[in-house]
PDB file of N, CA and C in Angstrom:
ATOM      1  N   UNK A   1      82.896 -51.331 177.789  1.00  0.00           N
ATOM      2  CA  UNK A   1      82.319 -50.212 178.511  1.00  0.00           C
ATOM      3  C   UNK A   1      80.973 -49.845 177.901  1.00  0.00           C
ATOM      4  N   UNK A   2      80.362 -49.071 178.889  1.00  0.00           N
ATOM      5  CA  UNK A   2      79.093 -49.080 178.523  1.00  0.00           C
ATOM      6  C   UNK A   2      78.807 -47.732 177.589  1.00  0.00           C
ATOM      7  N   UNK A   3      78.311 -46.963 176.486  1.00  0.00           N
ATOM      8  CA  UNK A   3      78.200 -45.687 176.002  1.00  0.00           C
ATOM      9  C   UNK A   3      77.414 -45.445 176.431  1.00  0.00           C
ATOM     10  N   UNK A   4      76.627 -44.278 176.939  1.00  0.00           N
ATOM     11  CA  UNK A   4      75.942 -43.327 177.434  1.00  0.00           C
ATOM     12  C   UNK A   4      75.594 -42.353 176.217  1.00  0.00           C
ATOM     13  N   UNK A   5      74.252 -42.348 175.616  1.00  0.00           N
ATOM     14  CA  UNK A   5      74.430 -41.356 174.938  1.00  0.00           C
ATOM     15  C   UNK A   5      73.119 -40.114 175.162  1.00  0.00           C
ATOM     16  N   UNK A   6      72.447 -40.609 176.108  1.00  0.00           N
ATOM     17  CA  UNK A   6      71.208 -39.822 176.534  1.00  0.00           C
ATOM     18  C   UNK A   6      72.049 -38.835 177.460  1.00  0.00           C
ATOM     19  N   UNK A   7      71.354 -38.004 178.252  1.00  0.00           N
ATOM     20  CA  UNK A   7      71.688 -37.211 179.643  1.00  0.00           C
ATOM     21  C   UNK A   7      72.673 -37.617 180.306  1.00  0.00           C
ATOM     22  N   UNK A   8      73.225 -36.659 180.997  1.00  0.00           N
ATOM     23  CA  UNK A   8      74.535 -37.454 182.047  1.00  0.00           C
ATOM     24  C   UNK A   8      73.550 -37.627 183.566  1.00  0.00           C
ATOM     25  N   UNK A   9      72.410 -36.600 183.972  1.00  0.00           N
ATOM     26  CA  UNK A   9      71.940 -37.218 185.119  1.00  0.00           C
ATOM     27  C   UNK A   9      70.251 -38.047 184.994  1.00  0.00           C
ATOM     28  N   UNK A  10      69.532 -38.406 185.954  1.00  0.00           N
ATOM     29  CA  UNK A  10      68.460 -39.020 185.570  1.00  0.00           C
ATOM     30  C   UNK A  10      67.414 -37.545 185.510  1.00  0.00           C
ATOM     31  N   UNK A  11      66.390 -38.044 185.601  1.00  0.00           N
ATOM     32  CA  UNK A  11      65.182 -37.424 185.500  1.00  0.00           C
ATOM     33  C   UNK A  11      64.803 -36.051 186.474  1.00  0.00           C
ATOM     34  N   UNK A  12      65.444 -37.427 187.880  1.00  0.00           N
ATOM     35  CA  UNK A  12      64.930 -37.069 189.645  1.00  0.00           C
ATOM     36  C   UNK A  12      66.120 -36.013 189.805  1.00  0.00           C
ATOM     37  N   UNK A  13      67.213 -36.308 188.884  1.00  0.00           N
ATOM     38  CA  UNK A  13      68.462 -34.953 189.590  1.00  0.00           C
ATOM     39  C   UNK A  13      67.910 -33.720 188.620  1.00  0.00           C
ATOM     40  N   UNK A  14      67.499 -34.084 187.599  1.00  0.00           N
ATOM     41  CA  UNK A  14      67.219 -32.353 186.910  1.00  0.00           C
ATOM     42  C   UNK A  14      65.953 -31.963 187.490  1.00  0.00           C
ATOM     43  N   UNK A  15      64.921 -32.303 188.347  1.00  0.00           N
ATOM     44  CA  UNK A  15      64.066 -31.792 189.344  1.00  0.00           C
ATOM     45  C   UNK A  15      64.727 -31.472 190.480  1.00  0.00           C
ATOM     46  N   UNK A  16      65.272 -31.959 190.996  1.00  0.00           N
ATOM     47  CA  UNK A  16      66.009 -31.762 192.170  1.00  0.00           C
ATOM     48  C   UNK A  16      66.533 -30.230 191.864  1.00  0.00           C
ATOM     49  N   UNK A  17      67.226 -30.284 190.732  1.00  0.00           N
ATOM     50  CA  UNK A  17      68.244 -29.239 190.180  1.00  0.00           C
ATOM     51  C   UNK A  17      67.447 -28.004 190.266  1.00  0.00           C
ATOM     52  N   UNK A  18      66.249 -27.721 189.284  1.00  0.00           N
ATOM     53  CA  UNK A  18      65.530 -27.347 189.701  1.00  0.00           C
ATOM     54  C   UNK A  18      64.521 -26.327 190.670  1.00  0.00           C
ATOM     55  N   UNK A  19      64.318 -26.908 191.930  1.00  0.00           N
ATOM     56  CA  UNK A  19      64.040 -26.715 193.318  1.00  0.00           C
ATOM     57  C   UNK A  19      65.260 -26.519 193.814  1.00  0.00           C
ATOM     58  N   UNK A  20      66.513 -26.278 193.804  1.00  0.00           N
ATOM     59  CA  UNK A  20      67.544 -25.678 194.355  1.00  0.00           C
ATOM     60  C   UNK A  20      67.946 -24.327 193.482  1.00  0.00           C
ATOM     61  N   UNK A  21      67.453 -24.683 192.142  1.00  0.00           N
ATOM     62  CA  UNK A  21      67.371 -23.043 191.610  1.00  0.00           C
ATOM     63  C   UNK A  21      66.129 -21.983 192.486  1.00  0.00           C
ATOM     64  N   UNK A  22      65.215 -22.892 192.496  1.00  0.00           N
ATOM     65  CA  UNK A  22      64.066 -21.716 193.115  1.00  0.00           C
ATOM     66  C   UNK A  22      64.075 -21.136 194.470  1.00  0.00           C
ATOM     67  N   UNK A  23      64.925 -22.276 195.225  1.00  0.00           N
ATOM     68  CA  UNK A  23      65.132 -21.475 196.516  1.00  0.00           C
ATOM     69  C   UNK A  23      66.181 -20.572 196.853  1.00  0.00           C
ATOM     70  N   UNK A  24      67.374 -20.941 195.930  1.00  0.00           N
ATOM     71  CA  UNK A  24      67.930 -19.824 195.309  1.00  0.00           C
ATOM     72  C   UNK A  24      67.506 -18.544 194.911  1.00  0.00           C
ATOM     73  N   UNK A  25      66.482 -18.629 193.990  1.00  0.00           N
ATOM     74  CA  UNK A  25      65.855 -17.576 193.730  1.00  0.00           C
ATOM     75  C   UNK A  25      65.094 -16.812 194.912  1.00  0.00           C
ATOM     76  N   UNK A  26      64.486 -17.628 195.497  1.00  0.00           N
ATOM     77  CA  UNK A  26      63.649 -16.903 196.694  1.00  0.00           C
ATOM     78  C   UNK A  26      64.850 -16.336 197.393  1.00  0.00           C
ATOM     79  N   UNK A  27      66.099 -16.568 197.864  1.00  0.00           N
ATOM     80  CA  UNK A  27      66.665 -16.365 198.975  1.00  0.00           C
ATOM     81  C   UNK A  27      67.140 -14.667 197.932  1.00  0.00           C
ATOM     82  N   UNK A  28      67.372 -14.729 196.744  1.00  0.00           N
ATOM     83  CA  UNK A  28      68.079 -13.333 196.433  1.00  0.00           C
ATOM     84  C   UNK A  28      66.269 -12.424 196.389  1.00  0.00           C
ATOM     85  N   UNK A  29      65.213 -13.465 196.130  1.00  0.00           N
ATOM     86  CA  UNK A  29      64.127 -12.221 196.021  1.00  0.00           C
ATOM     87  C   UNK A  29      63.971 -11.675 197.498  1.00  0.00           C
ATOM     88  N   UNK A  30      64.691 -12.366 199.111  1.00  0.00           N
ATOM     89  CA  UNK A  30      64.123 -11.751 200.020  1.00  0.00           C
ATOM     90  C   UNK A  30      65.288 -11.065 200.104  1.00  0.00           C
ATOM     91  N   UNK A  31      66.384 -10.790 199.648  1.00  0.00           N
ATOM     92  CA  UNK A  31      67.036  -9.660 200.289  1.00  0.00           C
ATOM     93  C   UNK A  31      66.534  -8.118 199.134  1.00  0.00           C
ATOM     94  N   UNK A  32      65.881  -8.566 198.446  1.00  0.00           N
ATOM     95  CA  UNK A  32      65.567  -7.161 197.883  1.00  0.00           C
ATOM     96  C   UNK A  32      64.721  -6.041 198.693  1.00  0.00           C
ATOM     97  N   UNK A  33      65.162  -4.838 198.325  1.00  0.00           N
ATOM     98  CA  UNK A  33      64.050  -4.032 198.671  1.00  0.00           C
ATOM     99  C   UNK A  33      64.877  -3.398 200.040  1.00  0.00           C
ATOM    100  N   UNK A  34      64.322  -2.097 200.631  1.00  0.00           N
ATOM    101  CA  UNK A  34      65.082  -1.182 201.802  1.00  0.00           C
ATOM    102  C   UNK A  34      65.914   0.165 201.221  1.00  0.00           C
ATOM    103  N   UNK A  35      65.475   0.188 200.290  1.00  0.00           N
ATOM    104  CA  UNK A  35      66.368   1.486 199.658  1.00  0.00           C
ATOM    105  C   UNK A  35      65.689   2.275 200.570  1.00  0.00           C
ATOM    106  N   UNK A  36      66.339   3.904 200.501  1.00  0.00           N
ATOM    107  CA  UNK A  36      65.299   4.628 201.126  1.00  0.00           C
ATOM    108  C   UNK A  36      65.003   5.300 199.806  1.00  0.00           C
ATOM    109  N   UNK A  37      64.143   6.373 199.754  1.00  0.00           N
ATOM    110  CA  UNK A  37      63.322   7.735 198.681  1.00  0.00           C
ATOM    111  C   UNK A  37      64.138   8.583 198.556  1.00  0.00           C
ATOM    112  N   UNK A  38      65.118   9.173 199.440  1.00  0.00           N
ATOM    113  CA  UNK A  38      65.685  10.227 199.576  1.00  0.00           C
ATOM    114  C   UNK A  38      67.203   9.318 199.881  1.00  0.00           C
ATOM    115  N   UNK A  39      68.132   9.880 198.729  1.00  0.00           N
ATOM    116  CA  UNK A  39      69.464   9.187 198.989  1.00  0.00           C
ATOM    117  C   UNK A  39      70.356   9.782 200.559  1.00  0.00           C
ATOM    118  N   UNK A  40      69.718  10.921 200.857  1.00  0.00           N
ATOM    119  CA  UNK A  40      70.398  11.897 201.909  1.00  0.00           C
ATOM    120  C   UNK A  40      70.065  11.024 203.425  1.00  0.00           C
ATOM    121  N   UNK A  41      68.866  10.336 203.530  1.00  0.00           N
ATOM    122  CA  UNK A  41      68.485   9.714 204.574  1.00  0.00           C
ATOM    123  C   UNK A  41      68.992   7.920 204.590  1.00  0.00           C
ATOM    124  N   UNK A  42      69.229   8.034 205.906  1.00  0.00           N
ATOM    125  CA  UNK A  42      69.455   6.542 206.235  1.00  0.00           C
ATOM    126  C   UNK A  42      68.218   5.787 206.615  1.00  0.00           C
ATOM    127  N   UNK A  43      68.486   4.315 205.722  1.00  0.00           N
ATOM    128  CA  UNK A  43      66.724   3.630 206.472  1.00  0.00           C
ATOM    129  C   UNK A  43      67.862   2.112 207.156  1.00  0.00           C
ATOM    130  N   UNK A  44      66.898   2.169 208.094  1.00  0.00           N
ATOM    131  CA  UNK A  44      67.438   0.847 208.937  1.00  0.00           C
ATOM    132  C   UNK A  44      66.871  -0.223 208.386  1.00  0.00           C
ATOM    133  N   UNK A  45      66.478  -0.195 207.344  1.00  0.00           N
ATOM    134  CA  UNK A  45      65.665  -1.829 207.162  1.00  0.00           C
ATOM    135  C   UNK A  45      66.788  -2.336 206.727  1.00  0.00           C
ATOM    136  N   UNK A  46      67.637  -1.958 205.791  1.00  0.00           N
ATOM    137  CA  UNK A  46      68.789  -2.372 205.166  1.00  0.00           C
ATOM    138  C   UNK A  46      69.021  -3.419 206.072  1.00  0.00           C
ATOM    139  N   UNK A  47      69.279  -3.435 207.608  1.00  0.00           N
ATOM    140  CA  UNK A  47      69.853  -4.158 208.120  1.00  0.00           C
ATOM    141  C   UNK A  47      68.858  -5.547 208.542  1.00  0.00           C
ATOM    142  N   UNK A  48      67.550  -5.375 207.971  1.00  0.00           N
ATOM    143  CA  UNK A  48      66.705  -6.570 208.668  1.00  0.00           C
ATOM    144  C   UNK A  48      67.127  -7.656 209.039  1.00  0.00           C
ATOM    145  N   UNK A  49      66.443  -8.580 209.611  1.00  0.00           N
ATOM    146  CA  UNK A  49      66.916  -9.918 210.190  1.00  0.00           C
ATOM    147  C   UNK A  49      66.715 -10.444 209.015  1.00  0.00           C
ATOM    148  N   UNK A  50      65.640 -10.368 207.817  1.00  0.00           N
ATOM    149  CA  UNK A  50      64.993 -10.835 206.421  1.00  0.00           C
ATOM    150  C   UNK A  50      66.357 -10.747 205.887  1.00  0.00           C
ATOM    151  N   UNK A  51      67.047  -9.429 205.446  1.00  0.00           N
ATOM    152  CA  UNK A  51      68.099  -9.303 204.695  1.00  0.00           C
ATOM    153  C   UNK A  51      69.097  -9.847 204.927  1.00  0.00           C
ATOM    154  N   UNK A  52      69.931  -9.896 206.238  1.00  0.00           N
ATOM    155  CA  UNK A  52      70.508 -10.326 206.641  1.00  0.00           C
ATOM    156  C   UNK A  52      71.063 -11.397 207.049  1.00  0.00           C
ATOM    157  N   UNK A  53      70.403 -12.359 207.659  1.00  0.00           N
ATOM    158  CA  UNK A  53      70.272 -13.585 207.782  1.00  0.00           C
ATOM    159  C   UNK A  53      69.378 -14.368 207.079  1.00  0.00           C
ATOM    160  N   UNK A  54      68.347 -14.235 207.319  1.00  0.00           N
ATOM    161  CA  UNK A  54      67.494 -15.613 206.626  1.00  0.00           C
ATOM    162  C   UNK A  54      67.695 -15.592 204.812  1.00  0.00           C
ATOM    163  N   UNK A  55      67.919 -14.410 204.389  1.00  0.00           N
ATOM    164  CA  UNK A  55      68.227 -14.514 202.530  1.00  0.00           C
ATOM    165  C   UNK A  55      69.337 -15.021 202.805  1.00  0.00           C
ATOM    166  N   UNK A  56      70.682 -15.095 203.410  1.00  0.00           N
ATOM    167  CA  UNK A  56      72.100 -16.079 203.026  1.00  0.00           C
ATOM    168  C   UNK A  56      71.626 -17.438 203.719  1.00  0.00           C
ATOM    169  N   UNK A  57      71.113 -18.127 204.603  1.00  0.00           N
ATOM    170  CA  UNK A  57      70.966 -18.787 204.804  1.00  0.00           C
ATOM    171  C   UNK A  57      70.299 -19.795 203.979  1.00  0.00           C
ATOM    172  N   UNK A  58      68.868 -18.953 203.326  1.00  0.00           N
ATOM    173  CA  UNK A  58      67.812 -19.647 202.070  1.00  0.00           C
ATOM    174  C   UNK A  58      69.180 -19.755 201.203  1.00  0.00           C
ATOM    175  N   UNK A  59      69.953 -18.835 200.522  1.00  0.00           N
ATOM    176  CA  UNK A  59      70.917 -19.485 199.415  1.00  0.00           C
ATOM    177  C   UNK A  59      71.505 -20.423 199.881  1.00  0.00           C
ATOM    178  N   UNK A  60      72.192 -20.760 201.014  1.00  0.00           N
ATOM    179  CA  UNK A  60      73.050 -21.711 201.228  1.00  0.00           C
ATOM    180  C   UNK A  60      72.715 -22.748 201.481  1.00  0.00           C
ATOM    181  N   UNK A  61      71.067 -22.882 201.647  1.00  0.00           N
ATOM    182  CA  UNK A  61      70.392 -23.651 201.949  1.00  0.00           C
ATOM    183  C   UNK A  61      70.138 -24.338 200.038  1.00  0.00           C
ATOM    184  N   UNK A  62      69.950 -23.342 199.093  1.00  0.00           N
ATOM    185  CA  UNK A  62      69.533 -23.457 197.855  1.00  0.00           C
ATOM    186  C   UNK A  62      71.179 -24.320 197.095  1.00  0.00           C
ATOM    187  N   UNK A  63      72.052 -23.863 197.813  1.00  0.00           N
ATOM    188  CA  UNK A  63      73.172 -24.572 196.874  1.00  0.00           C
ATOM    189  C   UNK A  63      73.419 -26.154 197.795  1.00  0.00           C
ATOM    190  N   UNK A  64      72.882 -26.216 198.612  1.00  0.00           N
ATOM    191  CA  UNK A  64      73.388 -27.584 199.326  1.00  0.00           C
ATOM    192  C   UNK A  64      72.434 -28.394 198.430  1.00  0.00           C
ATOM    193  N   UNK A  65      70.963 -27.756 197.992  1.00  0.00           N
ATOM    194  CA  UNK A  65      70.028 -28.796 197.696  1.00  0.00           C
ATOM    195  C   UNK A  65      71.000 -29.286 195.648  1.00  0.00           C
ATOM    196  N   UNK A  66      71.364 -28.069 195.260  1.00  0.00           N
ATOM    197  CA  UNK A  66      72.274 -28.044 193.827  1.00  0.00           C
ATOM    198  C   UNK A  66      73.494 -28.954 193.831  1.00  0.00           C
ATOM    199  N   UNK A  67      74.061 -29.134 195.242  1.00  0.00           N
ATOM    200  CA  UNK A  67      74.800 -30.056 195.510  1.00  0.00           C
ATOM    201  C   UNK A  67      74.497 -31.455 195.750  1.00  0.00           C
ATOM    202  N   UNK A  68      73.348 -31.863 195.854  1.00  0.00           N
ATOM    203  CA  UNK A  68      72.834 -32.891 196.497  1.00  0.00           C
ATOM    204  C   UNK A  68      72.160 -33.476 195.357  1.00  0.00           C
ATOM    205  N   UNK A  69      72.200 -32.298 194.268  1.00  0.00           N
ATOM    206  CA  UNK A  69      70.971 -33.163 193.001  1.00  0.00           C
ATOM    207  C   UNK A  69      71.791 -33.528 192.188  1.00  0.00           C
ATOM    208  N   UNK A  70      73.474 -33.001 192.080  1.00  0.00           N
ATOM    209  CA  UNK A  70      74.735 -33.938 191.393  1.00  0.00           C
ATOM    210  C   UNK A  70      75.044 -34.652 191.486  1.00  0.00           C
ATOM    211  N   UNK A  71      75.074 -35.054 193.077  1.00  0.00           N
ATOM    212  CA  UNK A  71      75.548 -36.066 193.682  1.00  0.00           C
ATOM    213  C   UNK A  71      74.924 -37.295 193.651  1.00  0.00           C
ATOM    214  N   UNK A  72      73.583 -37.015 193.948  1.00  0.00           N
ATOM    215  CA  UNK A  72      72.326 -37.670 194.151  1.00  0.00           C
ATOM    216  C   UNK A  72      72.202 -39.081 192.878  1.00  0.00           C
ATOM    217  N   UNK A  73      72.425 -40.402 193.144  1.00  0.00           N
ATOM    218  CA  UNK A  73      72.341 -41.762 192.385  1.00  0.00           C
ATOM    219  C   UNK A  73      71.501 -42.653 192.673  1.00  0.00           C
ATOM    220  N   UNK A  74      70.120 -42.264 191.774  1.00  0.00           N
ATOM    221  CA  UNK A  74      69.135 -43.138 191.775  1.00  0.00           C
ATOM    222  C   UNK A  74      69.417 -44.652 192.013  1.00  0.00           C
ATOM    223  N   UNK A  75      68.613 -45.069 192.732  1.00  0.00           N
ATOM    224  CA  UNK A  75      68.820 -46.813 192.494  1.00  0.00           C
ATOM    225  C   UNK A  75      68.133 -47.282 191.454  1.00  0.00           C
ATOM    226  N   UNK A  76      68.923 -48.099 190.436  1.00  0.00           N
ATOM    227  CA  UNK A  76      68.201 -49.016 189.053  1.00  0.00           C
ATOM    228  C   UNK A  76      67.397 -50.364 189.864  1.00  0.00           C
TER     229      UNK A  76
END
């Protein structure tokens, strides 16, 4: 058998890895933000289409790419 004693993935999966952290990141930086000033008042942004949809979508979009950079087997 062969020993392995460097990294368990190549180069191209810890970039990969990476760019599925950052869109990750983007997807939790767009649901921030919509509080209102005054705790007594209701603000409707809370509900944006931004917050709402497109930030879970960017994450789920961010863990498929985290999934894909594990999986992911360079050709030698």
């Amino acid at each position: 058998m062969e020993e392995n004693k460097g990294f368990i993935f190549e180069r191209i999966n810890y970039i990969i890895l990476a760019v599925g952290v950052v869109v990750m990141a983007l997807g939790f930086a767009l649901m921030v933000g919509g509080a209102s000033e005054d705790p007594n008042v209701f603000n409707p942004e809370v509900y944006s289409f931004r917050r709402i949809t497109l930030a879970p979508i960017v994450i789920v979009l961010g863990l498929g790419i985290e999934l894909l950079a594990i999986m992911y087997r360079p050709k030698k």
